[in-house]
C-alpha atoms as a PDB file:
ATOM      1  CA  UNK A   1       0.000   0.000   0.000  1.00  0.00           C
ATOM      2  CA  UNK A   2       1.882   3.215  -1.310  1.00  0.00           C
ATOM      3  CA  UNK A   3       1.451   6.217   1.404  1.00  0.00           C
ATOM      4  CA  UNK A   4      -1.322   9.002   1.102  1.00  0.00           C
ATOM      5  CA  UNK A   5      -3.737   6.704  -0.947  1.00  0.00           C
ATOM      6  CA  UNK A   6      -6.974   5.431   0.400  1.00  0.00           C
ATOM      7  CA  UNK A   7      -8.465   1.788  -0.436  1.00  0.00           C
ATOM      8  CA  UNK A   8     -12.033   1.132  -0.694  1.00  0.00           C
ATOM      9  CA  UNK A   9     -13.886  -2.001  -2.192  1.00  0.00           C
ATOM     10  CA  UNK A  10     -16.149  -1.434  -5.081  1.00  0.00           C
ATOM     11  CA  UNK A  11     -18.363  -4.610  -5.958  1.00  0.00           C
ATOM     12  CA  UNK A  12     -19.578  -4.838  -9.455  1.00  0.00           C
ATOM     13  CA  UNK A  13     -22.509  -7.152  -9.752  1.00  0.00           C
ATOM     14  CA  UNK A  14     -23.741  -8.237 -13.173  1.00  0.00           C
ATOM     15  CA  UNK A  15     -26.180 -10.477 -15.146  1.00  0.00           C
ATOM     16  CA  UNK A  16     -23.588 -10.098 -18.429  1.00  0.00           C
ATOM     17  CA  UNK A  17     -20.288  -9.345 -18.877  1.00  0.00           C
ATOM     18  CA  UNK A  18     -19.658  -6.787 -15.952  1.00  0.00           C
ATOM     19  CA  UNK A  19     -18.149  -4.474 -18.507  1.00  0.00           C
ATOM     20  CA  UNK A  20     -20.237  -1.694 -18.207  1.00  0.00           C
ATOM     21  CA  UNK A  21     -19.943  -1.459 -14.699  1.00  0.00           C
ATOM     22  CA  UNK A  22     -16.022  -1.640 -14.975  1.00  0.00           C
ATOM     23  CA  UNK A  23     -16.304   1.676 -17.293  1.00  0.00           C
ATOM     24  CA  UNK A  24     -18.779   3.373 -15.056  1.00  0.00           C
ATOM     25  CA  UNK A  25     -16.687   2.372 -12.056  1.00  0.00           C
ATOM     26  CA  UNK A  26     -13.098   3.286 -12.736  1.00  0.00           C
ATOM     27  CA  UNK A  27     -14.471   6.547 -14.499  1.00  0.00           C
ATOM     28  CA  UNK A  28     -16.161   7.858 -11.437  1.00  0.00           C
ATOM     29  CA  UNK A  29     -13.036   6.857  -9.347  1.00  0.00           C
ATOM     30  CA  UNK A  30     -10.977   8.358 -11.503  1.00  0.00           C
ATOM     31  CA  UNK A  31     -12.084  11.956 -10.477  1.00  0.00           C
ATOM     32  CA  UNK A  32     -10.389  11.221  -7.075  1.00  0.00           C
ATOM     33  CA  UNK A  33      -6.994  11.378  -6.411  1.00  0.00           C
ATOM     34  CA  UNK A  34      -5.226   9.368  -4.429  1.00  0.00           C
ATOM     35  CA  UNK A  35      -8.405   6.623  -4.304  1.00  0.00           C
ATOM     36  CA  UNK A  36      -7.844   3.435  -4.827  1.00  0.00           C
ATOM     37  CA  UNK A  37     -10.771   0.839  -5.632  1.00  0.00           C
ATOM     38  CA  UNK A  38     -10.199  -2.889  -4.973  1.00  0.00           C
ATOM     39  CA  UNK A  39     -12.459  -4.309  -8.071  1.00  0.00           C
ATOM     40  CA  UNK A  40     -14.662  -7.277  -7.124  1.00  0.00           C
ATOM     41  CA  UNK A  41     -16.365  -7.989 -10.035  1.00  0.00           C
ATOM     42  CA  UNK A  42     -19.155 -10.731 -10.906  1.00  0.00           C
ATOM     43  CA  UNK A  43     -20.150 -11.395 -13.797  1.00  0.00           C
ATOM     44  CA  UNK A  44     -23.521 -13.873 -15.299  1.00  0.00           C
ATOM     45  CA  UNK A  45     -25.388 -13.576 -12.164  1.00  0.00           C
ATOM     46  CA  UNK A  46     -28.353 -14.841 -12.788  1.00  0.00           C
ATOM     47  CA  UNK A  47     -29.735 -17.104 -10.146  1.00  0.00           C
ATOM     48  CA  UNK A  48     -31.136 -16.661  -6.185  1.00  0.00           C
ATOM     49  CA  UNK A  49     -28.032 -18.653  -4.963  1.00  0.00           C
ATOM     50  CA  UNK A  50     -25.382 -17.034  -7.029  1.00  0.00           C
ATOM     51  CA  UNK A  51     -26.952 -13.506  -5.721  1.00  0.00           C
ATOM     52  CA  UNK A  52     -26.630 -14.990  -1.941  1.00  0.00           C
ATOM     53  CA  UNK A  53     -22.996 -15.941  -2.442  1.00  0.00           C
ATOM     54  CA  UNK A  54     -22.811 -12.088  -3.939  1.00  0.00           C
ATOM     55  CA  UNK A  55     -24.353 -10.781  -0.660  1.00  0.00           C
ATOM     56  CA  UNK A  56     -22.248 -12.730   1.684  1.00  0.00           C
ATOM     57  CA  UNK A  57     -18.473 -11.500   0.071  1.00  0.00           C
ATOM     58  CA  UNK A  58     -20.371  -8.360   0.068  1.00  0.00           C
ATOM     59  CA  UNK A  59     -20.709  -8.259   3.732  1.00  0.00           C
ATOM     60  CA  UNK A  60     -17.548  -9.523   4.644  1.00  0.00           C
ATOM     61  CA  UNK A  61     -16.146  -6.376   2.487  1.00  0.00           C
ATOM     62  CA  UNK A  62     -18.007  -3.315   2.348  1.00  0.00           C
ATOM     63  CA  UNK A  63     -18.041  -0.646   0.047  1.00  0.00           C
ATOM     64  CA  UNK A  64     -20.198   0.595  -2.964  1.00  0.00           C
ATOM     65  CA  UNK A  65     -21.845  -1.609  -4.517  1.00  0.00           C
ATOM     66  CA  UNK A  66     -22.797  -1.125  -8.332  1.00  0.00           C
ATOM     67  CA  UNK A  67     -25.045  -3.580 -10.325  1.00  0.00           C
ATOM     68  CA  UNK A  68     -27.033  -4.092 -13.335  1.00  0.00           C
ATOM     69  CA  UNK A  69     -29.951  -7.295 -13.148  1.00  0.00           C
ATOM     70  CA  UNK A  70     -32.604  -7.303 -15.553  1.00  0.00           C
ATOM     71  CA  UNK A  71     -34.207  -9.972 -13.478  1.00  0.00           C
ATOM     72  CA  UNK A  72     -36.284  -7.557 -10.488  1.00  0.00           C
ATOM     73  CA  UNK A  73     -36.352 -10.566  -7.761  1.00  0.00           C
ATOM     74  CA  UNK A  74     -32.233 -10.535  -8.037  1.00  0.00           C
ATOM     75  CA  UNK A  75     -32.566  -6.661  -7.952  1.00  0.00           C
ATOM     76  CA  UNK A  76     -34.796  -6.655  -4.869  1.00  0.00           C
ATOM     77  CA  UNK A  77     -32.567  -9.181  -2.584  1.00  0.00           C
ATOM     78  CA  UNK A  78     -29.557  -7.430  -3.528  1.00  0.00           C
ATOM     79  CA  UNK A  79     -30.865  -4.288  -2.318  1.00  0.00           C
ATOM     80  CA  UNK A  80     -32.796  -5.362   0.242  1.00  0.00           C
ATOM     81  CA  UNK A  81     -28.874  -6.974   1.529  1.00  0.00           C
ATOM     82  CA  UNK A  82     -27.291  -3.597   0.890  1.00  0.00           C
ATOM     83  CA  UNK A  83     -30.039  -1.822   2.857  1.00  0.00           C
ATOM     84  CA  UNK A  84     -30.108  -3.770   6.156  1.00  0.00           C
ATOM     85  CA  UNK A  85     -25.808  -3.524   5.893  1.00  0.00           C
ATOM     86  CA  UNK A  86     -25.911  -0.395   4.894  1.00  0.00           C
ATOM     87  CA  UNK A  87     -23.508  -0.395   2.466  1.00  0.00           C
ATOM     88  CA  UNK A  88     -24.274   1.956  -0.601  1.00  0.00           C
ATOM     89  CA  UNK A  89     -25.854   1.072  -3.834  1.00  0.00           C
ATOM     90  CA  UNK A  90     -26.466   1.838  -7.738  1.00  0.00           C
ATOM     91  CA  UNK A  91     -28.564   0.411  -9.956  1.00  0.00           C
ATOM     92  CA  UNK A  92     -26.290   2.029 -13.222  1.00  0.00           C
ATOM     93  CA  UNK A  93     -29.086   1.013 -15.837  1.00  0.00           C
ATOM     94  CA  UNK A  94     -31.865   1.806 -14.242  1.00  0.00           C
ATOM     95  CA  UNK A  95     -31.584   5.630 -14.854  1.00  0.00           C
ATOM     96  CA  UNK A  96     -30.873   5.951 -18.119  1.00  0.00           C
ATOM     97  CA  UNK A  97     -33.375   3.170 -18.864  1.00  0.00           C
ATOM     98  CA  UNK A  98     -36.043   5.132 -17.464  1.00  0.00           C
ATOM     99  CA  UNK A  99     -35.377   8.204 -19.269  1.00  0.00           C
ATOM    100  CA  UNK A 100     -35.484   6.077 -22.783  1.00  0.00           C
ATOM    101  CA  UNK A 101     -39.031   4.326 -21.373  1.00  0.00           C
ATOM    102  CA  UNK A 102     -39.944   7.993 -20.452  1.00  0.00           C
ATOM    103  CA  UNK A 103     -39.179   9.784 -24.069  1.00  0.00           C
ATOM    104  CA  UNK A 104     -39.659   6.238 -26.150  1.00  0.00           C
ATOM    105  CA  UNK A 105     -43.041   5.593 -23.969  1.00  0.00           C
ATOM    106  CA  UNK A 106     -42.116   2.011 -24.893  1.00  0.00           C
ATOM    107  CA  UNK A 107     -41.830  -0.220 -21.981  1.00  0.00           C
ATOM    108  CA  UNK A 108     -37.744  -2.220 -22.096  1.00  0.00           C
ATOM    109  CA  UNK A 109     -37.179  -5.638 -23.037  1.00  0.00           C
ATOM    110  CA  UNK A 110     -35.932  -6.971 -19.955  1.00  0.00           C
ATOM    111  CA  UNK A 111     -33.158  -9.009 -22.076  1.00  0.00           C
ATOM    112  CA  UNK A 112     -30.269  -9.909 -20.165  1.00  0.00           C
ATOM    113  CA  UNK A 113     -26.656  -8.835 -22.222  1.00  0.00           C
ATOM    114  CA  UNK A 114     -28.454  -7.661 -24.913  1.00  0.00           C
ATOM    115  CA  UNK A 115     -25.618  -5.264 -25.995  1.00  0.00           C
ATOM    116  CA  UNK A 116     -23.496  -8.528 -26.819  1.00  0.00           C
ATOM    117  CA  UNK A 117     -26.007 -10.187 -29.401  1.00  0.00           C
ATOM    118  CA  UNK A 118     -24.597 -11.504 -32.383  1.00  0.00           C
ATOM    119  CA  UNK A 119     -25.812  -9.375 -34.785  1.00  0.00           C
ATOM    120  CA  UNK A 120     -24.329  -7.552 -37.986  1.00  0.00           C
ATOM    121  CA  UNK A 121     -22.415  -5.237 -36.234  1.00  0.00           C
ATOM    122  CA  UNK A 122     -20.660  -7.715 -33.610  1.00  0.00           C
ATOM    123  CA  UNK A 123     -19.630  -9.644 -36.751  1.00  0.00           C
ATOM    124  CA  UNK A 124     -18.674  -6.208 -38.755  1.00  0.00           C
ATOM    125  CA  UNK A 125     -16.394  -5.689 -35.165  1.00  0.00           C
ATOM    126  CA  UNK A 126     -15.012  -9.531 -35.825  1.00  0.00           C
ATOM    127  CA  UNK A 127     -14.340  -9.048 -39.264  1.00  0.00           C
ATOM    128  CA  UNK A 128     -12.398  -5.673 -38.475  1.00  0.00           C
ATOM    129  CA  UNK A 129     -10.123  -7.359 -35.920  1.00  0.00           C
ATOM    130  CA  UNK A 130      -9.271 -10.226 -37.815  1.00  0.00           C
ATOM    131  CA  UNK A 131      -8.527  -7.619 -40.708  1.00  0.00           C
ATOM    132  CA  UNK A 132      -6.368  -5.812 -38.358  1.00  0.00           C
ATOM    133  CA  UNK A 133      -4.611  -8.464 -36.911  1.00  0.00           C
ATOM    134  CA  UNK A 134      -3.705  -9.980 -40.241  1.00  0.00           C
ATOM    135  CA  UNK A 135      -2.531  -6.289 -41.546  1.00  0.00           C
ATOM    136  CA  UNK A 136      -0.199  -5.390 -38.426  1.00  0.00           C
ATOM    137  CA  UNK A 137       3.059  -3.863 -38.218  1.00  0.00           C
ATOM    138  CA  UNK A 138       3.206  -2.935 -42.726  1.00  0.00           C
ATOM    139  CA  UNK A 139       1.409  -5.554 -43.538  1.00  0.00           C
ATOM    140  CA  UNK A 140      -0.470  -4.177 -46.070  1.00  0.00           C
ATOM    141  CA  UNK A 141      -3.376  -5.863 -48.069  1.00  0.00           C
ATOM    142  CA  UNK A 142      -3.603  -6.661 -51.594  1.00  0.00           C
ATOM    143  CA  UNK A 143      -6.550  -3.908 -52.102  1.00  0.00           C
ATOM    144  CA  UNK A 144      -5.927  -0.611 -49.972  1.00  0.00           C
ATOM    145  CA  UNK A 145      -9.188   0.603 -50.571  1.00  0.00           C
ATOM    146  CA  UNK A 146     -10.655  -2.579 -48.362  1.00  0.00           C
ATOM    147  CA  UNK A 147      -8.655  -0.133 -45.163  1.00  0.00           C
ATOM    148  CA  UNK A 148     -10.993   2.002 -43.232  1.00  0.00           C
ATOM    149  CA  UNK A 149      -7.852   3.558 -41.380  1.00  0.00           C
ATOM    150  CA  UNK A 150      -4.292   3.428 -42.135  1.00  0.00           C
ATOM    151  CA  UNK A 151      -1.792   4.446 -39.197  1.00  0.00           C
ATOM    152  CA  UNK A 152       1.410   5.539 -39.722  1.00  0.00           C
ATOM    153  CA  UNK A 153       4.230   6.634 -37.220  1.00  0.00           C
ATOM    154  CA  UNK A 154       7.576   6.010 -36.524  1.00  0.00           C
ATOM    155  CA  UNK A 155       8.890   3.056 -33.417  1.00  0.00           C
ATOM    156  CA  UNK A 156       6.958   3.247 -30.530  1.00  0.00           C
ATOM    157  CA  UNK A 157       3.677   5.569 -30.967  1.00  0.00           C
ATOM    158  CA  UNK A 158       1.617   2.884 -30.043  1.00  0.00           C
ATOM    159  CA  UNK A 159       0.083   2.187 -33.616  1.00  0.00           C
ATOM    160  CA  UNK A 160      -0.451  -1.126 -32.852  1.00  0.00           C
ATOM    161  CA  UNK A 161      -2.591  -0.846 -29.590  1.00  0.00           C
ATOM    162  CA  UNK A 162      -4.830   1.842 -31.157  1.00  0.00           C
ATOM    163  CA  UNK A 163      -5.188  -0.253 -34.264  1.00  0.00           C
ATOM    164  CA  UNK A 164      -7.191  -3.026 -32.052  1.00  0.00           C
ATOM    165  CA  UNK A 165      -8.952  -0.760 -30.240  1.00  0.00           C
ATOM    166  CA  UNK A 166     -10.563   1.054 -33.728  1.00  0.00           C
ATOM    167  CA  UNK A 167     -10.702  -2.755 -34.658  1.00  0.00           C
ATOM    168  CA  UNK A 168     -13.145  -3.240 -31.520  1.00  0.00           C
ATOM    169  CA  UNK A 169     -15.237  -0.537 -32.860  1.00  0.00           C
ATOM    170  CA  UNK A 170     -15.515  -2.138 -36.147  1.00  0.00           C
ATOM    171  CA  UNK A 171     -13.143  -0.169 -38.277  1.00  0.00           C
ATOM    172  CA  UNK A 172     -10.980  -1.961 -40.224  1.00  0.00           C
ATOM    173  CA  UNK A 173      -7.069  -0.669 -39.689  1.00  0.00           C
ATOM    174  CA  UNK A 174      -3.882  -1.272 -40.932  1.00  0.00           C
ATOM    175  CA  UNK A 175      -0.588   0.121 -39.056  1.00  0.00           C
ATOM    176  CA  UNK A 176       2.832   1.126 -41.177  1.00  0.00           C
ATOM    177  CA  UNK A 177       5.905   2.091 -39.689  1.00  0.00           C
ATOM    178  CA  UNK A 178       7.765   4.812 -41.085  1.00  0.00           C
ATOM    179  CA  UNK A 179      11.251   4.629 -41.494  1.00  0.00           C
ATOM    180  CA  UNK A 180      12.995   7.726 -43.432  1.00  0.00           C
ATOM    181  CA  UNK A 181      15.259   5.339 -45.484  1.00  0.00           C
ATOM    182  CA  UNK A 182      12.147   3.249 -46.639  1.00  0.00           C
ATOM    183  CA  UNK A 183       9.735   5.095 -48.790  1.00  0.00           C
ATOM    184  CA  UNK A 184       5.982   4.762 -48.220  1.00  0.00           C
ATOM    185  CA  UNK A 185       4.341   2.485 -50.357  1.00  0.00           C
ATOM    186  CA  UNK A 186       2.745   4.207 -53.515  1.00  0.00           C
ATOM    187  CA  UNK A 187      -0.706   2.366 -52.890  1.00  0.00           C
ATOM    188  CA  UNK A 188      -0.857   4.333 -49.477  1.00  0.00           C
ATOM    189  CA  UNK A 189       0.076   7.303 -51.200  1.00  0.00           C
ATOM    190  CA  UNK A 190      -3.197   7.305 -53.816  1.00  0.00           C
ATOM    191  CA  UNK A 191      -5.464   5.395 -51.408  1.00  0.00           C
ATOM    192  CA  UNK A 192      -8.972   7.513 -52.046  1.00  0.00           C
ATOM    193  CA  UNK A 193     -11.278   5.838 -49.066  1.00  0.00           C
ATOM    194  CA  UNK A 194      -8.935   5.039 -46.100  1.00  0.00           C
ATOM    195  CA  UNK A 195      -8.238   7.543 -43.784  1.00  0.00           C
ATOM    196  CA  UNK A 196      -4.497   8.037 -43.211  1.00  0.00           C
ATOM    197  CA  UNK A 197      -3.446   9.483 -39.991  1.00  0.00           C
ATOM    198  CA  UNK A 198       0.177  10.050 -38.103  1.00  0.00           C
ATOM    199  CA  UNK A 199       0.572   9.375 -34.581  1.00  0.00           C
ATOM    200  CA  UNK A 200       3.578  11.341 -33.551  1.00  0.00           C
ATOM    201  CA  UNK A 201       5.094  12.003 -30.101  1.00  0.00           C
ATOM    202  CA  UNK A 202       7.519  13.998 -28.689  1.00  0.00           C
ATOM    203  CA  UNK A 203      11.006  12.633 -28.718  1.00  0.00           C
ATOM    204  CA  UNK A 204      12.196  12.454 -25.233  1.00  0.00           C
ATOM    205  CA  UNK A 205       9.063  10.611 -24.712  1.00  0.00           C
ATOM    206  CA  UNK A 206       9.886   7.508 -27.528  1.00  0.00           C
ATOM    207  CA  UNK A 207      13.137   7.721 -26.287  1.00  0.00           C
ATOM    208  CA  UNK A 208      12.092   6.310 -22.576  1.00  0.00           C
ATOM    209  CA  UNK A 209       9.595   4.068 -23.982  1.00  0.00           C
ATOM    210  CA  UNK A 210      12.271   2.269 -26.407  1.00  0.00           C
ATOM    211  CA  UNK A 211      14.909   2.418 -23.990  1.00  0.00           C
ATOM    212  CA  UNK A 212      12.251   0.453 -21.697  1.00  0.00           C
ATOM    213  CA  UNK A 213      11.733  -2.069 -24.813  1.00  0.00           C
ATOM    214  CA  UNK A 214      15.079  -2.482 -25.598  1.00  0.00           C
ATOM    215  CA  UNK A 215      15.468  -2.954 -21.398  1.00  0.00           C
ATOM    216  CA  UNK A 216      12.767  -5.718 -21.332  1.00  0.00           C
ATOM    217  CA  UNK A 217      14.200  -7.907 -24.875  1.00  0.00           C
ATOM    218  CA  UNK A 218      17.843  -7.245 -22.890  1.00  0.00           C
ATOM    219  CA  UNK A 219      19.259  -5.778 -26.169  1.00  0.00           C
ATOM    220  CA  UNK A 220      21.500  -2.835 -26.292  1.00  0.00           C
ATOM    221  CA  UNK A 221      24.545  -2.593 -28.301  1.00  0.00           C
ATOM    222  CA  UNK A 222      25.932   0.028 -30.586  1.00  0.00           C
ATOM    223  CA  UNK A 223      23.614  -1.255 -33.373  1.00  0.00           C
ATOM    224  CA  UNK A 224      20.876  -0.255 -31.034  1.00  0.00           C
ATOM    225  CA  UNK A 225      22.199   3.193 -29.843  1.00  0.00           C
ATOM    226  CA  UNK A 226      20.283   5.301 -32.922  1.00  0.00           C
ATOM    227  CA  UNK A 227      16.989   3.904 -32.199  1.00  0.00           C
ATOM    228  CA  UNK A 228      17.149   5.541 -28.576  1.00  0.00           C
ATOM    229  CA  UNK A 229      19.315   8.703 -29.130  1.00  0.00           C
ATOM    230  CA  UNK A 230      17.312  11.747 -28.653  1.00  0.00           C
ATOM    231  CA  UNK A 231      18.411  13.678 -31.706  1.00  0.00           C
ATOM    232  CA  UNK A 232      18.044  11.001 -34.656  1.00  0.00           C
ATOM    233  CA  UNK A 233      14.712  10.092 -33.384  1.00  0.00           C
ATOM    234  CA  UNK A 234      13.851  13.971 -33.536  1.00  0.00           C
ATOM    235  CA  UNK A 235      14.811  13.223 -37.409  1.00  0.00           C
ATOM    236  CA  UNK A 236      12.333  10.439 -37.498  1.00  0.00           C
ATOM    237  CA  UNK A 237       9.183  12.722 -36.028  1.00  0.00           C
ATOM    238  CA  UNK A 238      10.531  15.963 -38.426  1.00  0.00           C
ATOM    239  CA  UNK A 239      10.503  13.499 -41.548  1.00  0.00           C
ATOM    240  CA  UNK A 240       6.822  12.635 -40.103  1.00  0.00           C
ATOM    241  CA  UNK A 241       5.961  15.837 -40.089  1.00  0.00           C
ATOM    242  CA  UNK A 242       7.329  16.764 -43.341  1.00  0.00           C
ATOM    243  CA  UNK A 243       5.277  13.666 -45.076  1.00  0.00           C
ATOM    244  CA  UNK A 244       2.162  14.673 -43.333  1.00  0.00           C
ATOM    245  CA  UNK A 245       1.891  18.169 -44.997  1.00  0.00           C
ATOM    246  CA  UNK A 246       3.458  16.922 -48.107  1.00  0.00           C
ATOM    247  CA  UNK A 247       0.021  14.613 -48.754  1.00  0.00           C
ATOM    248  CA  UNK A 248      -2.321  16.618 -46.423  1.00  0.00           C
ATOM    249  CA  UNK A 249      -2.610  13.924 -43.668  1.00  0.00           C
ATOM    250  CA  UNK A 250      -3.335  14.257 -40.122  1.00  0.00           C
ATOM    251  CA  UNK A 251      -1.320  14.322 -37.275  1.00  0.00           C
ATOM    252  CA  UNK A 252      -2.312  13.418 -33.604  1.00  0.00           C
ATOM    253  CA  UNK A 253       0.303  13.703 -30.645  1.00  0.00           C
ATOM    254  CA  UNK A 254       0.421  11.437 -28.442  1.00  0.00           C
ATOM    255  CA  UNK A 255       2.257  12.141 -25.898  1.00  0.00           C
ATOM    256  CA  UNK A 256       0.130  12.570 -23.401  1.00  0.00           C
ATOM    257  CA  UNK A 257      -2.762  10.786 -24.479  1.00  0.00           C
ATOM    258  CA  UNK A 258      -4.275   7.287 -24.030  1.00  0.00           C
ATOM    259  CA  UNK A 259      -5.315   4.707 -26.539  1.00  0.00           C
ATOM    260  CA  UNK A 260      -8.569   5.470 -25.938  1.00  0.00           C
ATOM    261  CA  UNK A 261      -8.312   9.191 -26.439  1.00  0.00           C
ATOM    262  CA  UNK A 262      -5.964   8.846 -29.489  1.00  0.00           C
ATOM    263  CA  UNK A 263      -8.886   6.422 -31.003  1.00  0.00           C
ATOM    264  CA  UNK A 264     -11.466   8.758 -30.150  1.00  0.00           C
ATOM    265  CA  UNK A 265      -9.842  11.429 -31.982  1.00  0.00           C
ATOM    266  CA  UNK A 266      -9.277   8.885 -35.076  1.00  0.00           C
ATOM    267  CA  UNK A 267     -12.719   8.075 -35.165  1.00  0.00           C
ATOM    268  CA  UNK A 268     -13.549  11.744 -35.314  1.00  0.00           C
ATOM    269  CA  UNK A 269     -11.559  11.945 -38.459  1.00  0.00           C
ATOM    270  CA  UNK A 270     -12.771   9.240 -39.640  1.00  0.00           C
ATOM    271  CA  UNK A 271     -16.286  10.784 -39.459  1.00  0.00           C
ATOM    272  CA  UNK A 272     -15.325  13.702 -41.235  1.00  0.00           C
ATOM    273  CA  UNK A 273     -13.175  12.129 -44.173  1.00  0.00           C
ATOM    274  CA  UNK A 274     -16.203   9.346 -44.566  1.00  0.00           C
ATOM    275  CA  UNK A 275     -18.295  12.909 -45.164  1.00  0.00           C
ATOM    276  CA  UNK A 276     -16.527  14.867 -47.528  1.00  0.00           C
ATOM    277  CA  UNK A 277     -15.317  17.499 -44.540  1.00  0.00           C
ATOM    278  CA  UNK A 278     -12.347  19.265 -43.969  1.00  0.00           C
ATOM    279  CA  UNK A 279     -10.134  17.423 -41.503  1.00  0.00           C
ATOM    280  CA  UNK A 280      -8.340  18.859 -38.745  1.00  0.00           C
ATOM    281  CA  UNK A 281      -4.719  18.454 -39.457  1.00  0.00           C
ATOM    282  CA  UNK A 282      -3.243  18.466 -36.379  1.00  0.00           C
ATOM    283  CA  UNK A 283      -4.512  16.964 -33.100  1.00  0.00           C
ATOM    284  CA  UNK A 284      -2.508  18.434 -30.078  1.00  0.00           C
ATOM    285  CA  UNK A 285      -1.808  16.212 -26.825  1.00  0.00           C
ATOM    286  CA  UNK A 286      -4.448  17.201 -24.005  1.00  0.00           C
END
């Protein structure tokens, strides 16, 4: 336990997947610093006796207690547990359901995980990540046009990670390194319906983080010492830069930014490019 920070347990109860609550629950703890949450999460609960087993860990450690269950007889025992401990309780659905019931005047389904169906778009999301999988690291496929996205970068900007995550929102990505002795490939140069986008960084911070890669493969030796020196990879991000505005692409720094704020600034682009708008060329860190 590191000094100054403050533990509490946070018990995520779910009929699906749990996800949802995960979100809602390390978002709202995030707005506290120094706060801690020990994540108890369980998922598919869907009988009387899984609920009890539920109620009793939640007893033994209390906290806040978050939940979604479609089914109200679950709902009711788990609150009616949380009331007589006291312990603190959210239904997170229940709002938001109530405000589409209210404008929709449509009473809900009641269906348990019904944001994980397998319709068209979980197998559009499928089809995307296996796309993107198969097309990592310059792997480019035969047809550029099949690309939603194409990110480029030098070492170390984390196309890769950002790649699947666009992938798990269905858009079909392909990541290219750039290298200033190896030309881009003329395909990616005329491609008309992929986006192309540059994820740059600043260089002190892709110094640390391939110094830290080159620390964890336990490889450093003068062939090595370019990649991490400070000025030649400040080469790398000005021939970037230089590429970008040659063929009008956009830039996003990210420096300071996560993978899921770099692909929600992608997806952005995306948006406009799909719609014949002017792009914003350059995407600052936050």
């Amino acid at each position: 336990m590191k000094r100054g920070q403050i533990y509490f347990h946070i018990h995520l109860v779910s009929d699906s997947t749990g996800e949802t609550l995960l979100t809602v629950g390390r978002a709202a703890a995030a707005q506290y610093d120094a706060i801690v949450p020990i994540e108890h999460v369980y998922p598919l609960v869907r009988s009387m006796r899984h609920v009890e087993r539920v109620i009793a860990d939640i007893v033994a450690a209390p906290g806040i207690v978050l939940y979604t269950l479609v089914q109200k007889e679950l709902s009711e025992k788990l609150e009616g547990a949380c009331q007589q401990a006291s312990i603190p309780f959210v239904n997170v659905l229940d709002p938001v359901v109530g405000v589409f019931r209210s404008f929709l005047n449509l009473p809900a389904t009641g269906k348990i995980g019904a944001q994980h169906q397998l319709d068209a778009d979980y197998f559009r999301r499928i089809d995307a990540l296996n796309f993107t999988l198969t097309h990592d690291d310059g792997l480019l496929p035969d047809d550029i046009e099949e690309t939603d996205v194409v990110l480029i970068g030098i070492s170390r900007t984390s196309k890769t990670p950002t790649s699947i995550y666009l992938a798990n929102r269905g858009v079909r990505t392909v990541n290219l390194p750039l290298v200033p002795t190896i030309p881009v490939p003329p395909r990616v140069i005329a491609a008309k319906r992929p986006l192309v986008v540059c994820l740059i960084a600043t260089a002190e911070r892709i110094m640390h983080v391939r110094q830290n890669r080159l620390l964890a493969l336990d490889e450093q030796n003068p062939r090595t010492s370019a990649y991490v020196d400070k000025a030649a990879i400040a080469q790398e991000i000005l021939y970037s830069k230089r590429l970008c505005q040659e063929h009008g692409w956009p830039m996003i720094d990210v420096t300071r930014r996560s993978i899921e704020e770099t692909a929600a600034a992608i997806l952005a682009l995306w948006d406009q490019h799909r719609y014949g708008k002017v792009l914003d060329h350059y995407v600052d860190g936050p």
